[in-house]
N, C-alpha and C. Protein backbone atom coordinates (compact mmCIF):
# COMPACT_ATOMS: atom_id res chain seq x y z
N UNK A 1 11.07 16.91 44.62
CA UNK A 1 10.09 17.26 43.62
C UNK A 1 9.22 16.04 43.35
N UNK A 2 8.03 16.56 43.19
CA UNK A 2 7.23 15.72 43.06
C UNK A 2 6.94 14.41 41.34
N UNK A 3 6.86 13.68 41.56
CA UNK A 3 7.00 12.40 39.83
C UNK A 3 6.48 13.59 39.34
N UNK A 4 5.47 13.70 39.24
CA UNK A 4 4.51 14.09 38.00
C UNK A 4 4.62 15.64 37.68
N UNK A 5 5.50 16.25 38.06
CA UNK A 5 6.05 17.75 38.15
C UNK A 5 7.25 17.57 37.62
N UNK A 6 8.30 16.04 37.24
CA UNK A 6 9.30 16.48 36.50
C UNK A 6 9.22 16.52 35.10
N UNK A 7 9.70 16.75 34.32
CA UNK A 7 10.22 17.13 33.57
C UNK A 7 10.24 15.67 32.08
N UNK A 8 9.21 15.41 31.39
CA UNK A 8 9.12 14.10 30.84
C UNK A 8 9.97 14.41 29.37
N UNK A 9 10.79 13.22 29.37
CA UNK A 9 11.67 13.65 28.31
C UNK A 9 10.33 12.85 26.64
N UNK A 10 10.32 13.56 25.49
CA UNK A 10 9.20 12.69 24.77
C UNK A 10 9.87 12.28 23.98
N UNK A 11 9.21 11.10 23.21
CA UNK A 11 9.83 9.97 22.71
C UNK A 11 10.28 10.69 21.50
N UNK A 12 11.30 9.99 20.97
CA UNK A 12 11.68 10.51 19.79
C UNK A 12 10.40 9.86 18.73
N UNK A 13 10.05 10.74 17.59
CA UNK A 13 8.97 10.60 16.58
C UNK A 13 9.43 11.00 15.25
N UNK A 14 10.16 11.32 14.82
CA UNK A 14 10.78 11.78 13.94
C UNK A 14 10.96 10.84 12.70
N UNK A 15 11.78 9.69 13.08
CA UNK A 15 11.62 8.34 12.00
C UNK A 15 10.00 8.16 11.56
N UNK A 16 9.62 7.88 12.58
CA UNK A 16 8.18 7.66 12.29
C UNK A 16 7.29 8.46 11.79
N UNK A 17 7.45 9.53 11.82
CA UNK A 17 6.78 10.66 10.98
C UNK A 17 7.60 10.77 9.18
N UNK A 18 8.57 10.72 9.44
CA UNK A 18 9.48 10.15 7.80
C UNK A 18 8.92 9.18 7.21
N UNK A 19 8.73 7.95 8.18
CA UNK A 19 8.24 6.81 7.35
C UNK A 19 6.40 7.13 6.82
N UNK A 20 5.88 8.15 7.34
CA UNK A 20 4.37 8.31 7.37
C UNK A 20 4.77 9.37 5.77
N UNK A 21 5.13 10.36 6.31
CA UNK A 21 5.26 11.02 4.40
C UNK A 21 6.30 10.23 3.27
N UNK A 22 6.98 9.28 3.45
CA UNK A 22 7.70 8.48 2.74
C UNK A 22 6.46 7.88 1.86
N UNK A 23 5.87 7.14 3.11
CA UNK A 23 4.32 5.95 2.55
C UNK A 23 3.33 7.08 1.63
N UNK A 24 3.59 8.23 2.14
CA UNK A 24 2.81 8.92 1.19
C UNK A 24 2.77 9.44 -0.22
N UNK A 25 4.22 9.63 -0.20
CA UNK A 25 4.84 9.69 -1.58
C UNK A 25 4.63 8.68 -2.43
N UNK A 26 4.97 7.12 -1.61
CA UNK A 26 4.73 6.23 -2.76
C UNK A 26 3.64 5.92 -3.10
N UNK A 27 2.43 5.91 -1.69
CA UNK A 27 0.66 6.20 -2.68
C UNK A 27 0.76 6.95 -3.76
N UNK A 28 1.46 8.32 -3.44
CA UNK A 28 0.98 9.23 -4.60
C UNK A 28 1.78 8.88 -6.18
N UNK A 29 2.62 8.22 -5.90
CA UNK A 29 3.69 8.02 -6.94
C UNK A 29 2.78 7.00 -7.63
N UNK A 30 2.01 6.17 -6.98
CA UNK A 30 1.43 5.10 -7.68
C UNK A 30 0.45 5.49 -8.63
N UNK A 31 -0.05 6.78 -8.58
CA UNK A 31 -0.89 7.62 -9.94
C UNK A 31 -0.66 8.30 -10.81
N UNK A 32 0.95 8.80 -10.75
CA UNK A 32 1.55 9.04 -11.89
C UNK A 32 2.24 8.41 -13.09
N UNK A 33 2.35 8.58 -14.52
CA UNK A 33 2.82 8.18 -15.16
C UNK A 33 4.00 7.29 -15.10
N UNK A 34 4.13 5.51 -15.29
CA UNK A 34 5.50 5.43 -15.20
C UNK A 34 6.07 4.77 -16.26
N UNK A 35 5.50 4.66 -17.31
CA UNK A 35 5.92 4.09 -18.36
C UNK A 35 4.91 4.80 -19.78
N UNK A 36 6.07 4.75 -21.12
CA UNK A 36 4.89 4.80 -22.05
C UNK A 36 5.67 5.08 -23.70
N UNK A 37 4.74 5.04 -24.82
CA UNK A 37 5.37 4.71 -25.63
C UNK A 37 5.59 6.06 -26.16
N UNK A 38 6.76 6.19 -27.17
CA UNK A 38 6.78 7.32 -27.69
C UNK A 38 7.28 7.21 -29.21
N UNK A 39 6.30 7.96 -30.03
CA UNK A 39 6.86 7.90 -31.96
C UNK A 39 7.12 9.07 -32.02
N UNK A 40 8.48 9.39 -32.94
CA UNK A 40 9.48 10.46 -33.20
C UNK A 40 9.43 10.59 -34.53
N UNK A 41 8.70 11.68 -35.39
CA UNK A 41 9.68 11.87 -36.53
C UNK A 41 10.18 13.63 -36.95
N UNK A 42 10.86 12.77 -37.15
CA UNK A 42 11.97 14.21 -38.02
C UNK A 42 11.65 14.70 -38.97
N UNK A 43 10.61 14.37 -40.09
CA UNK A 43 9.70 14.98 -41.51
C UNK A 43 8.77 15.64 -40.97
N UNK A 44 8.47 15.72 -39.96
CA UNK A 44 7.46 16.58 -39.77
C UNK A 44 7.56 17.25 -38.55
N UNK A 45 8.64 17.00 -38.06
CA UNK A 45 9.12 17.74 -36.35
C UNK A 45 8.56 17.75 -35.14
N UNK A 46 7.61 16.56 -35.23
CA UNK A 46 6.74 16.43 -33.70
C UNK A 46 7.08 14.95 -33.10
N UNK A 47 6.12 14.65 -32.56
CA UNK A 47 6.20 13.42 -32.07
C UNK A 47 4.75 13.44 -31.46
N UNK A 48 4.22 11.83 -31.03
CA UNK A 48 3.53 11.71 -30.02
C UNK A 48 3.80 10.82 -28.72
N UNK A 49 3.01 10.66 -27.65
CA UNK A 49 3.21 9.88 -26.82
C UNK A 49 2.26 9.27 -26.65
N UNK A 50 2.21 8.19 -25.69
CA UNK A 50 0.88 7.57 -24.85
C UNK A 50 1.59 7.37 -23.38
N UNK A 51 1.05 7.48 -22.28
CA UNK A 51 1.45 7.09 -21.11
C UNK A 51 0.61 6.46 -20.40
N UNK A 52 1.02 5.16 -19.70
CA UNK A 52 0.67 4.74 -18.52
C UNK A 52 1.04 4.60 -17.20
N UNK A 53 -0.18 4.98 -16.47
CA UNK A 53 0.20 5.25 -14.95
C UNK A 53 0.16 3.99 -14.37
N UNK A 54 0.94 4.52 -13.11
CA UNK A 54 1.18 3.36 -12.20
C UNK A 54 -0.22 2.64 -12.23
N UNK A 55 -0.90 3.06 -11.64
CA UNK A 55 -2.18 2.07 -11.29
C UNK A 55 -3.17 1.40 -12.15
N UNK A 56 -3.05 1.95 -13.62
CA UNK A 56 -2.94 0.94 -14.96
C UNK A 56 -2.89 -0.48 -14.93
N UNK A 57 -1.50 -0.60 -14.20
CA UNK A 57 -1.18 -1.49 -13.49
C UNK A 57 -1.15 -2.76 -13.18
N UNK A 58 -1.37 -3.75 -13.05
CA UNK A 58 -0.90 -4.57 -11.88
C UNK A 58 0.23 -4.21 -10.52
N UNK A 59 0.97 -4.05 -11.21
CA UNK A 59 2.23 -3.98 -10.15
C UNK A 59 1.80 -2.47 -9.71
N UNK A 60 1.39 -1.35 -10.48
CA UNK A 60 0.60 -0.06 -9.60
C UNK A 60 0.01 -0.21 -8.63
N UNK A 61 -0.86 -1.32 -8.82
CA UNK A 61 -1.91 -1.47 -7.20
C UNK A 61 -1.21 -2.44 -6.38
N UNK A 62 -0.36 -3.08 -6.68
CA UNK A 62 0.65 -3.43 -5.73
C UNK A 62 1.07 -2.27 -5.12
N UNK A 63 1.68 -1.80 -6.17
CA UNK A 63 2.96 -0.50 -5.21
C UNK A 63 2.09 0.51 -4.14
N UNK A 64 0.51 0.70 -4.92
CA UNK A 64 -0.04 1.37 -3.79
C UNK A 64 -0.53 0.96 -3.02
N UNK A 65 -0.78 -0.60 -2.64
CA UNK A 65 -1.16 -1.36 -1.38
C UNK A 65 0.01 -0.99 -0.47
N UNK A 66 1.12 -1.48 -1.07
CA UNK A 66 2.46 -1.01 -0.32
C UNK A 66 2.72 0.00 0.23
N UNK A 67 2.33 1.10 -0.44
CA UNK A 67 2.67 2.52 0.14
C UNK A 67 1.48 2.63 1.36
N UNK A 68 0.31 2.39 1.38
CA UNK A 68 -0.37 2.59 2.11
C UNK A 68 -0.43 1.58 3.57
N UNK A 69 -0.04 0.31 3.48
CA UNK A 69 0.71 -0.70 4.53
C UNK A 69 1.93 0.31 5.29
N UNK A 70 2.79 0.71 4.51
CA UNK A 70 3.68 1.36 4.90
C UNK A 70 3.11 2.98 5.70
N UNK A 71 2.12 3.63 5.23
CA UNK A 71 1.78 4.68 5.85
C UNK A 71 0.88 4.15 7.17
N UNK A 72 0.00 2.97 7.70
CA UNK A 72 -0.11 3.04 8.53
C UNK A 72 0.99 2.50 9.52
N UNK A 73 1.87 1.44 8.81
CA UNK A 73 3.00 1.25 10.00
C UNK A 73 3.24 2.66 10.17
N UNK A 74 3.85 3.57 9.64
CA UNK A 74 4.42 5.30 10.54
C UNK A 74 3.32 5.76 11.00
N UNK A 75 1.96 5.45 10.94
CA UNK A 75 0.63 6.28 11.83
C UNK A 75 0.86 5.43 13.01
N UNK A 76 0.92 4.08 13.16
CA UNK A 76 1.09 3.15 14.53
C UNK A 76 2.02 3.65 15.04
N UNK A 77 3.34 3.98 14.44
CA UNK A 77 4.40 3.92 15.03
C UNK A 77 4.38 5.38 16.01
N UNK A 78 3.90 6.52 15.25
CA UNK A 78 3.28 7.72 15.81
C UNK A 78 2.98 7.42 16.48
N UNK A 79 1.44 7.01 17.08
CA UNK A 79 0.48 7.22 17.78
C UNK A 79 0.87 5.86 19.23
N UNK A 80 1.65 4.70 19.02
CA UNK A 80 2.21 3.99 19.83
C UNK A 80 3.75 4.49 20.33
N UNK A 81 4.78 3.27 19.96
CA UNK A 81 6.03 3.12 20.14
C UNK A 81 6.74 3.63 18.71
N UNK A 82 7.65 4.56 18.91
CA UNK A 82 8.27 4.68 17.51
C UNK A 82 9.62 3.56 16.83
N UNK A 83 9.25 2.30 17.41
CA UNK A 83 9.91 1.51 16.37
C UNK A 83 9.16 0.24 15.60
N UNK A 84 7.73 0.96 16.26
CA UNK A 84 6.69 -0.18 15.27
C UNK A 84 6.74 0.33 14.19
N UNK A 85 7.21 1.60 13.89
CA UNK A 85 7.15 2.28 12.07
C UNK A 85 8.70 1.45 11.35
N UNK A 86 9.55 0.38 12.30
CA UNK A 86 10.15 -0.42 11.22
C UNK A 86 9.53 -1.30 10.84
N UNK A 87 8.10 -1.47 11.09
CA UNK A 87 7.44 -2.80 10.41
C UNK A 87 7.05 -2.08 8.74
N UNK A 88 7.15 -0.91 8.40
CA UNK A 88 7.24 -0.64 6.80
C UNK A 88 8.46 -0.91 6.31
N UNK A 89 9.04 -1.69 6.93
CA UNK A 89 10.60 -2.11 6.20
C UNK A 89 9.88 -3.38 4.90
N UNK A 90 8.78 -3.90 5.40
CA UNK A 90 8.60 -5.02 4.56
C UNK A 90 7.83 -4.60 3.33
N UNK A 91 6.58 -3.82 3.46
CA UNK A 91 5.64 -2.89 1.99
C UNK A 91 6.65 -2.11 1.52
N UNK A 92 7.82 -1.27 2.04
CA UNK A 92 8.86 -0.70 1.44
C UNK A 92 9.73 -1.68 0.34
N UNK A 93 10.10 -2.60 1.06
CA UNK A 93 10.63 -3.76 0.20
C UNK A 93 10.40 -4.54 -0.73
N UNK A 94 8.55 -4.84 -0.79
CA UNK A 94 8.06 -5.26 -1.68
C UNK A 94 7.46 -4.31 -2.71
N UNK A 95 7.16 -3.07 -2.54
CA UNK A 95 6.96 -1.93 -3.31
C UNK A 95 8.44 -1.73 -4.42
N UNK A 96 9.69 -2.30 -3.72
CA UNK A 96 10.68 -1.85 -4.82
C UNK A 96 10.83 -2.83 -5.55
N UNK A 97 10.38 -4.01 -4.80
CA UNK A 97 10.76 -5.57 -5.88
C UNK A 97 9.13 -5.19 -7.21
N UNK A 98 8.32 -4.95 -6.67
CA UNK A 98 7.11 -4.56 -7.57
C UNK A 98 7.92 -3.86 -8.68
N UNK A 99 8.30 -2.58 -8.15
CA UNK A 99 8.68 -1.57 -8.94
C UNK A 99 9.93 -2.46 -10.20
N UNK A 100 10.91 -3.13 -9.45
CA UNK A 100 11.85 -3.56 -10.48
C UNK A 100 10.78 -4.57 -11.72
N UNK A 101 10.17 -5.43 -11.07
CA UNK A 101 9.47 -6.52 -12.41
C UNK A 101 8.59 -5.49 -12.95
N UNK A 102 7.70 -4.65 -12.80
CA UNK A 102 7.34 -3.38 -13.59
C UNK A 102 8.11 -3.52 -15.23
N UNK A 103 9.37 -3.31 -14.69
CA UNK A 103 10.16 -2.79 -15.61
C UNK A 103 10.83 -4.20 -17.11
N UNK A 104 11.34 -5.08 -15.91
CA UNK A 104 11.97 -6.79 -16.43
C UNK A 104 10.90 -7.50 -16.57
N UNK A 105 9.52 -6.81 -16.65
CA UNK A 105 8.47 -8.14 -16.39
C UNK A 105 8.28 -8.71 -18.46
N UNK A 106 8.07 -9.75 -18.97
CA UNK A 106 8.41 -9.61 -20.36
C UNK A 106 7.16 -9.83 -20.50
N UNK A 107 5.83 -9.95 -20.38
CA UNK A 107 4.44 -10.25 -20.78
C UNK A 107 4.03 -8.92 -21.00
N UNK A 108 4.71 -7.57 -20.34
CA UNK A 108 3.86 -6.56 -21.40
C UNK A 108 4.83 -6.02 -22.74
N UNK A 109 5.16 -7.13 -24.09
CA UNK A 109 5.53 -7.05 -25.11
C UNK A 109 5.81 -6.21 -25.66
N UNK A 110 4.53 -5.80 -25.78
CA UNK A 110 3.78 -4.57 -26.73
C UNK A 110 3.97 -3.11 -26.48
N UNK A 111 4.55 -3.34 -25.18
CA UNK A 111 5.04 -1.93 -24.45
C UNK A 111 6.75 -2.16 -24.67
N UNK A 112 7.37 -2.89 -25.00
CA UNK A 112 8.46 -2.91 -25.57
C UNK A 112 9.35 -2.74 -27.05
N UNK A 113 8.42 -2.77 -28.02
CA UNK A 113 8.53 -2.90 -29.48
C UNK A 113 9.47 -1.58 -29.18
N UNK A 114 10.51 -1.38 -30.01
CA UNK A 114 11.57 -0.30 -30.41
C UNK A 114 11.76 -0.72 -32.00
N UNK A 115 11.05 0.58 -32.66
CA UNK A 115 11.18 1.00 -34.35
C UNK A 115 11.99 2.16 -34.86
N UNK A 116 12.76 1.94 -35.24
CA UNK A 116 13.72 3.03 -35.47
C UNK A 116 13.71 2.86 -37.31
N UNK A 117 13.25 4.14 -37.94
CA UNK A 117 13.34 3.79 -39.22
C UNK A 117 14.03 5.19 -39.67
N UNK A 118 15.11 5.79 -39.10
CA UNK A 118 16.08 7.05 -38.96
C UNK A 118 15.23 7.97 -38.80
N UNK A 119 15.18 9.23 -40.06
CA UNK A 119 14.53 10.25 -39.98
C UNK A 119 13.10 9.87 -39.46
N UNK A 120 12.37 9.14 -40.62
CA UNK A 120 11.54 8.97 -41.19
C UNK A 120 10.44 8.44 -39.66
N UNK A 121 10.75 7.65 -39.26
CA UNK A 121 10.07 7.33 -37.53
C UNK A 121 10.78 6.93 -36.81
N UNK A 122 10.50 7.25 -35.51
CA UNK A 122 11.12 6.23 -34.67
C UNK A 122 10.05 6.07 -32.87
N UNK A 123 9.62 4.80 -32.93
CA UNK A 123 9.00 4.51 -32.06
C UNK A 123 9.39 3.44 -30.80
N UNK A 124 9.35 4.20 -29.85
CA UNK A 124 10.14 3.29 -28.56
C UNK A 124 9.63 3.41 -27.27
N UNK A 125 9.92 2.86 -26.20
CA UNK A 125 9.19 2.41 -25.12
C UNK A 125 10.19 3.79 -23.84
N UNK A 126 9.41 4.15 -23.25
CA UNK A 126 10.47 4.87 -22.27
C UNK A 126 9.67 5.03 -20.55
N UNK A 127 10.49 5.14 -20.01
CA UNK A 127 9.81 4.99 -18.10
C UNK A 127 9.93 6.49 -17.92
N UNK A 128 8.75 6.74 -17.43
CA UNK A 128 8.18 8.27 -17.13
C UNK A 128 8.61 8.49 -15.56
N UNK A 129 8.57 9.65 -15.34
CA UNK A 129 9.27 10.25 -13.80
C UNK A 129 8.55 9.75 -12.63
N UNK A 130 6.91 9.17 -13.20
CA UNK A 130 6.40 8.57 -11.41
C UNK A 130 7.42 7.11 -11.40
N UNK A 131 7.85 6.73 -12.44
CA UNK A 131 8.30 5.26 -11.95
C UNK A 131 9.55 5.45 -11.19
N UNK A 132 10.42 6.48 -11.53
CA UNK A 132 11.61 6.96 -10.90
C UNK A 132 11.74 7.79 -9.07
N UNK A 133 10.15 8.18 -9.55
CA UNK A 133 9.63 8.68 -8.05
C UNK A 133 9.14 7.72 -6.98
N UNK A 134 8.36 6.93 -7.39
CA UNK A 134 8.03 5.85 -7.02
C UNK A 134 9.25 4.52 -6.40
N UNK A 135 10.29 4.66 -6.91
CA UNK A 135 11.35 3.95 -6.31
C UNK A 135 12.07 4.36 -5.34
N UNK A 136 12.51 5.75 -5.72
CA UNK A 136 12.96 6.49 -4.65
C UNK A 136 12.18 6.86 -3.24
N UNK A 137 10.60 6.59 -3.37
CA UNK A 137 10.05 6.65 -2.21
C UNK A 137 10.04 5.15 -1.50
N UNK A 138 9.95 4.19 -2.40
CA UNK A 138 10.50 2.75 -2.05
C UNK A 138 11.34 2.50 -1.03
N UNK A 139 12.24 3.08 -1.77
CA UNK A 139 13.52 2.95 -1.04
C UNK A 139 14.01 3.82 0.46
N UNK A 140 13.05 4.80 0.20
CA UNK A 140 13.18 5.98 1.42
C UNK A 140 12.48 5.28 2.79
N UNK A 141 11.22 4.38 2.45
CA UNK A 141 10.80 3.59 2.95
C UNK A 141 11.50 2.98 3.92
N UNK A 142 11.98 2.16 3.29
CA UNK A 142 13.33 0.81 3.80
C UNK A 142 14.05 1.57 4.52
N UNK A 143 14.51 2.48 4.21
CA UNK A 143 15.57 3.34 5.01
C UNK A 143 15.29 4.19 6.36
N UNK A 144 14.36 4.59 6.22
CA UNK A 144 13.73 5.35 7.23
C UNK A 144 13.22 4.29 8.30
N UNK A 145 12.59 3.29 7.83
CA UNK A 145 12.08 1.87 8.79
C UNK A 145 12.96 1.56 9.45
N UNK A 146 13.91 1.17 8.65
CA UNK A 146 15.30 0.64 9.42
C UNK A 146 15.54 1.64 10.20
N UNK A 147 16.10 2.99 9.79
CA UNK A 147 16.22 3.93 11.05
C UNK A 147 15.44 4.09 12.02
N UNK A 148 14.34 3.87 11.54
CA UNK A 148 13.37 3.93 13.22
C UNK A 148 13.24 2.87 14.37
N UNK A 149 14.31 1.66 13.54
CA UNK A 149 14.18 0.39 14.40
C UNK A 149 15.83 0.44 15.32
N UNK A 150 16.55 1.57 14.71
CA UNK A 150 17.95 1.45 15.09
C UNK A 150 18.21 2.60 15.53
N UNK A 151 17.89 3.05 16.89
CA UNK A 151 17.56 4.60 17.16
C UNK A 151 19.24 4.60 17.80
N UNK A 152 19.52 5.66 18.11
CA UNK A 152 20.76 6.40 18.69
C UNK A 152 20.40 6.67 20.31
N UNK A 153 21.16 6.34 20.88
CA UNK A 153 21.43 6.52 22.42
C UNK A 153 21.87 7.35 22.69
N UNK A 154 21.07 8.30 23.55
CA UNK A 154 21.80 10.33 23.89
C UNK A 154 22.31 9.93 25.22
């Protein structure tokens, strides 16, 4: 049989396509809410909030430089060799160290104040679901990179 009549086995793409919607999640995570303040009272049965989104930010436009570093490593890794998509092991990594000082960073103060005056008010600081989303795509990152750099032998 002739070369070009057999049978071409194709590369595995799969990691690399993970790491491409991983990077995408954490762009998108970087525009949702991840922190914000909230006053409670019990005399009158409501509350309000304020929220800020990731890209508010500092460390937001970090995390979404990151996510998007990370989405073209999985477009290279696609469109080349699929273990150039472990080069998002590193915007994955720094997207979660972003994400942690986010949280431990102590210069935004003012986003920390906790007032508790029982019934009567109570005002406190709380992390909204993009910051929780946003890590977990972090981290899916790292993981998926690494898997695409540590493939399995059939």
């Amino acid at each position: 049989m002739a070369d070009y009549l057999s049978p071409v086995r194709p590369k595995r793409r799969g990691y690399a396509l993970a790491v491409v919607l991983a990077g995408a999640m954490l762009v998108f995570c970087a525009i949702l809410p991840w922190a914000g303040v909230e006053a409670r009272s019990e005399l009158i049965g409501g509350g309000v909030s304020n929220d800020i989104r990731g890209i508010d930010d500092v460390f937001g436009v970090y995390t979404l430089v990151s996510g998007l570093a990370a989405l073209g490593c999985g477009v290279a890794g696609l469109l080349t060799r699929p273990r150039v998509a472990a080069l998002a092991v590193l915007p994955g990594a720094v997207a979660a160290l972003v994400l942690v000082l986010f949280v431990t960073d102590s210069a935004g103060i003012r986003d920390r104040i906790s007032i508790d005056l029982g019934r009567l008010l109570s005002i406190e600081p709380v992390i909204r679901y993009g910051w929780f989303a946003a890590l977990t795509s972090a981290v899916a990152v790292v993981v998926l990179a690494v898997l695409a750099l540590v493939r399995r032998r059939s």
